[in-house]
N, C-alpha and C. Protein backbone atom coordinates (compact mmCIF):
# COMPACT_ATOMS: atom_id res chain seq x y z
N UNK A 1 96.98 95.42 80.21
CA UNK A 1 95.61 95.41 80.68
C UNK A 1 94.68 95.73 79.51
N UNK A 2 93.71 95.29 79.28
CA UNK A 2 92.68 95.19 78.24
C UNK A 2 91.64 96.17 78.73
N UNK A 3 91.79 97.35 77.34
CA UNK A 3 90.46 97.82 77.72
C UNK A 3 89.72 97.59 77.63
N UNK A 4 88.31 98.61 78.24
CA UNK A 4 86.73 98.42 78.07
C UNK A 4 86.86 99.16 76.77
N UNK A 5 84.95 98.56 76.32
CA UNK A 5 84.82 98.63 75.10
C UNK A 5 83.89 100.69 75.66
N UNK A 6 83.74 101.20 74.17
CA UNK A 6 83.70 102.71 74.33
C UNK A 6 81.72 102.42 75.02
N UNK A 7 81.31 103.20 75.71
CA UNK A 7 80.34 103.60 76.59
C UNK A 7 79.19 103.24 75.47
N UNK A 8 78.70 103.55 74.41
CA UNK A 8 77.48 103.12 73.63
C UNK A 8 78.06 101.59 73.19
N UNK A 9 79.14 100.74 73.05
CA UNK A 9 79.07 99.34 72.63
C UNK A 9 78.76 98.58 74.19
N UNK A 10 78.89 99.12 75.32
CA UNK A 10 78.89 98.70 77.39
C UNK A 10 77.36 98.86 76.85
N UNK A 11 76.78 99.94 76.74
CA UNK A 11 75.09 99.93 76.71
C UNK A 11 74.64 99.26 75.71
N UNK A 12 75.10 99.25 74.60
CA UNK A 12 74.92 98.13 73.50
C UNK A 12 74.92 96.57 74.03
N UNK A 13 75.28 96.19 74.51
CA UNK A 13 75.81 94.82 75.29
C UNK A 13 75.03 94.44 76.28
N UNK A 14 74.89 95.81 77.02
CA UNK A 14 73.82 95.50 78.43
C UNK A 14 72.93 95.50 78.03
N UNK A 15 71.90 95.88 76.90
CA UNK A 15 71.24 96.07 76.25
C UNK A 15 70.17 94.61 75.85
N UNK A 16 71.45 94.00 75.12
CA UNK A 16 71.82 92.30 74.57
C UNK A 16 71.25 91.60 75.25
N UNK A 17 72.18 91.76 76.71
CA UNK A 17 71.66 90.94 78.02
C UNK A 17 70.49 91.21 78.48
N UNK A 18 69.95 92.24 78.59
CA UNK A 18 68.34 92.57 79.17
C UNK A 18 67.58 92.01 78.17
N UNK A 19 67.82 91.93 76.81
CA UNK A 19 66.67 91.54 75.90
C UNK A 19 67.13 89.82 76.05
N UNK A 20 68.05 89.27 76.26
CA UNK A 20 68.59 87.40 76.20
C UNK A 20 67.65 87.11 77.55
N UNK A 21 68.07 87.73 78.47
CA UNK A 21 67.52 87.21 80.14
C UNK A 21 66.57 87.95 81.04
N UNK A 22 66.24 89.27 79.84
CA UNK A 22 65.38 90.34 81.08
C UNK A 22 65.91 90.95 82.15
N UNK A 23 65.26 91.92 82.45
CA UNK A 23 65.71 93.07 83.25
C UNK A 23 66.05 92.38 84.83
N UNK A 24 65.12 91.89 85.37
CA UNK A 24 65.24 91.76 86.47
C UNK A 24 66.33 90.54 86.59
N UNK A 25 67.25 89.49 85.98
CA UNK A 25 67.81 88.53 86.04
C UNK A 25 69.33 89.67 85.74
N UNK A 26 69.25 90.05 85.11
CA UNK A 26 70.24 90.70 84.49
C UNK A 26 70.91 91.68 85.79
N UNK A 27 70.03 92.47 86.50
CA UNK A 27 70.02 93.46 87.31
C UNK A 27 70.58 92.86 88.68
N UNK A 28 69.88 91.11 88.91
CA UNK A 28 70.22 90.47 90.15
C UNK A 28 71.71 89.94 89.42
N UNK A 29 72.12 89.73 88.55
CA UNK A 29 73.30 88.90 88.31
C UNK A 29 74.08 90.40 88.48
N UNK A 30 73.95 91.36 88.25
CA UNK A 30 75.19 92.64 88.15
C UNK A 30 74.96 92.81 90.02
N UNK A 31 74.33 92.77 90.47
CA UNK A 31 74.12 93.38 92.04
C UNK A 31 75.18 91.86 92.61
N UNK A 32 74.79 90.52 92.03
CA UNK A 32 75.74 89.65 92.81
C UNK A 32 77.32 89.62 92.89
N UNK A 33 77.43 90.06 90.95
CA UNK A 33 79.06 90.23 90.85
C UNK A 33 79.70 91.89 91.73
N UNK A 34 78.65 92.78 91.93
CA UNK A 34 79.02 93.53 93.20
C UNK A 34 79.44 93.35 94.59
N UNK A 35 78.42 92.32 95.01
CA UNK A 35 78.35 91.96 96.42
C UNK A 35 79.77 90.58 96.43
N UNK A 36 79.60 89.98 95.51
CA UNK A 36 81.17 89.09 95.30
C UNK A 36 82.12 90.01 95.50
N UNK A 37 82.11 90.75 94.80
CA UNK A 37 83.63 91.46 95.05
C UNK A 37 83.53 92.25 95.91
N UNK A 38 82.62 92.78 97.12
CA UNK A 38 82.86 93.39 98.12
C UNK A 38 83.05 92.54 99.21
N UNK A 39 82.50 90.97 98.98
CA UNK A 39 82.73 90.40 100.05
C UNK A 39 84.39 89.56 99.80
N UNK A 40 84.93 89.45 98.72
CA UNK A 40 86.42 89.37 98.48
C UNK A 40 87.06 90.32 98.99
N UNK A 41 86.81 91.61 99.00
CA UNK A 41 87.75 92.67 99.05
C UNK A 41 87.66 92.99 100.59
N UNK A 42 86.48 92.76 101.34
CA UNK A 42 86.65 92.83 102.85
C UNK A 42 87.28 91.45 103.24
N UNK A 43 87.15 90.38 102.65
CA UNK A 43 88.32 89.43 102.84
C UNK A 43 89.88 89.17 102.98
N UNK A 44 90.17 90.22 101.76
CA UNK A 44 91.34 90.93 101.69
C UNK A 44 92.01 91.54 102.56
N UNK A 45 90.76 93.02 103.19
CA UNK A 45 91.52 94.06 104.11
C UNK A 45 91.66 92.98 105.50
N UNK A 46 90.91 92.25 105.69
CA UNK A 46 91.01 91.32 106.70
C UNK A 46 92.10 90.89 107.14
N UNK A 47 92.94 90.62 105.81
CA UNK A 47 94.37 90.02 106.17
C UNK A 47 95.07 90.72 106.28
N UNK A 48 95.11 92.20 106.75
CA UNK A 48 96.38 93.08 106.26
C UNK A 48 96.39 93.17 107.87
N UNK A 49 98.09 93.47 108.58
CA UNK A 49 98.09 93.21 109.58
C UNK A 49 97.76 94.79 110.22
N UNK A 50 97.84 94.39 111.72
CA UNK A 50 97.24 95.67 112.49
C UNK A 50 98.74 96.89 112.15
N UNK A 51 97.77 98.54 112.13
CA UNK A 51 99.31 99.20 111.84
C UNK A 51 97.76 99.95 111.22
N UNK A 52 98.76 101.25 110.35
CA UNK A 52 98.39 102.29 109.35
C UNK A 52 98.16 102.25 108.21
N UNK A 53 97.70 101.87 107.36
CA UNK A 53 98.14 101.62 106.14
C UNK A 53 96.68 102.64 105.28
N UNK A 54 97.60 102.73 104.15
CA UNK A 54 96.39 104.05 103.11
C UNK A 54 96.84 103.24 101.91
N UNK A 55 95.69 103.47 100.97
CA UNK A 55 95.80 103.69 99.55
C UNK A 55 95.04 104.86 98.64
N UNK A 56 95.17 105.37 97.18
CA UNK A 56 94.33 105.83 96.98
C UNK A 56 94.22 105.63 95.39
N UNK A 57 93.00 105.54 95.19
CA UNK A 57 92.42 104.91 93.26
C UNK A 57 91.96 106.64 93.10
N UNK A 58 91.83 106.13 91.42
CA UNK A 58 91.33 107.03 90.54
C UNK A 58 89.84 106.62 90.19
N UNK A 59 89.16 107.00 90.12
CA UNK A 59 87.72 106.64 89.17
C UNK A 59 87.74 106.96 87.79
N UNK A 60 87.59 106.70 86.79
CA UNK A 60 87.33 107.41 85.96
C UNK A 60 85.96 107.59 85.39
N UNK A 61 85.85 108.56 84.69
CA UNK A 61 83.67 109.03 84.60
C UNK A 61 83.64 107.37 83.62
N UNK A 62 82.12 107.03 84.19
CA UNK A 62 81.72 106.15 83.51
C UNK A 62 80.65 106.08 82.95
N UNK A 63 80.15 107.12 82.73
CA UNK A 63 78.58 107.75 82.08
C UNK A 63 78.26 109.41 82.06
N UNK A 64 77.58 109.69 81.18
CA UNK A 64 77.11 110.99 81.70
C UNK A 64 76.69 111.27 82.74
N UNK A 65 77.23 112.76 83.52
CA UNK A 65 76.49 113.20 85.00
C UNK A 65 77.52 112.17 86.30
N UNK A 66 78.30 111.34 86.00
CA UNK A 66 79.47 110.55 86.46
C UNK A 66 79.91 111.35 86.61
N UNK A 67 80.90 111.76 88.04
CA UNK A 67 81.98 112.77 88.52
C UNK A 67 83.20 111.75 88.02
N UNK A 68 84.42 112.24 87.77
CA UNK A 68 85.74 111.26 87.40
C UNK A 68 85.86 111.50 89.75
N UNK A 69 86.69 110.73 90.10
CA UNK A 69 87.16 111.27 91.44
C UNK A 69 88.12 110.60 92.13
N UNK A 70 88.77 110.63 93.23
CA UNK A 70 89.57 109.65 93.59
C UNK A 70 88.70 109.43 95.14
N UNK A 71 89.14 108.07 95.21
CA UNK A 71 88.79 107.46 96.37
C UNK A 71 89.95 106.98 97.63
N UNK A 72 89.93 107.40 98.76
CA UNK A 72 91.03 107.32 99.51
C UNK A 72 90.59 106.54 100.65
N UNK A 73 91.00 105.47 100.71
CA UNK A 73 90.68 104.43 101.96
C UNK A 73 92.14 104.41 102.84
N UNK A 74 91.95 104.17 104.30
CA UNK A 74 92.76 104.03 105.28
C UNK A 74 92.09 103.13 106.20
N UNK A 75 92.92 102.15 106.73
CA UNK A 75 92.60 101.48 107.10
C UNK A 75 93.77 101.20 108.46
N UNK A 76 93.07 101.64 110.44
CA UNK A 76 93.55 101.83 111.18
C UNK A 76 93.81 100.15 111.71
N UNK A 77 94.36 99.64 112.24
CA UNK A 77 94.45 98.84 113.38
C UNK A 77 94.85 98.83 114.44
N UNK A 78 94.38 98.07 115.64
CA UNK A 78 95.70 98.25 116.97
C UNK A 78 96.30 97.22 116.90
């Protein structure tokens, strides 16, 4: 797996992009690749069959004032 680049070259970059396309284009293109992958990922839980099922992720801090935390989803069916 390929890492990310260190936190001042991510703001360096986003940076890039706000000055190439401006703030507000830049801001609607990051909010869409959000809403894409939330509407994939409720696509996903969609298919998992009825029953109990858990997982749980790590976060890791991604800025200053960022908590690191874990996130624990469960997901019931009948």
């Amino acid at each position: 797996m390929e890492s990310l680049p260190t936190p001042p070259v991510r703001r360096e970059r986003l940076l890039e992009l706000v000055d190439r396309y401006g703030a507000d284009t830049t801001k609607a293109a990051m909010h869409k690749q959000m809403n894409d992958a939330e509407r994939k990922l409720r696509a996903k839980l969609e298919q998992i069959p009825d029953g109990t099922w858990s997982a749980a992720s790590h976060q890791e801090q991604s800025g200053t004032g960022d908590r690191n935390g874990r996130l624990d989803i469960a997901r019931v069916g009948a």
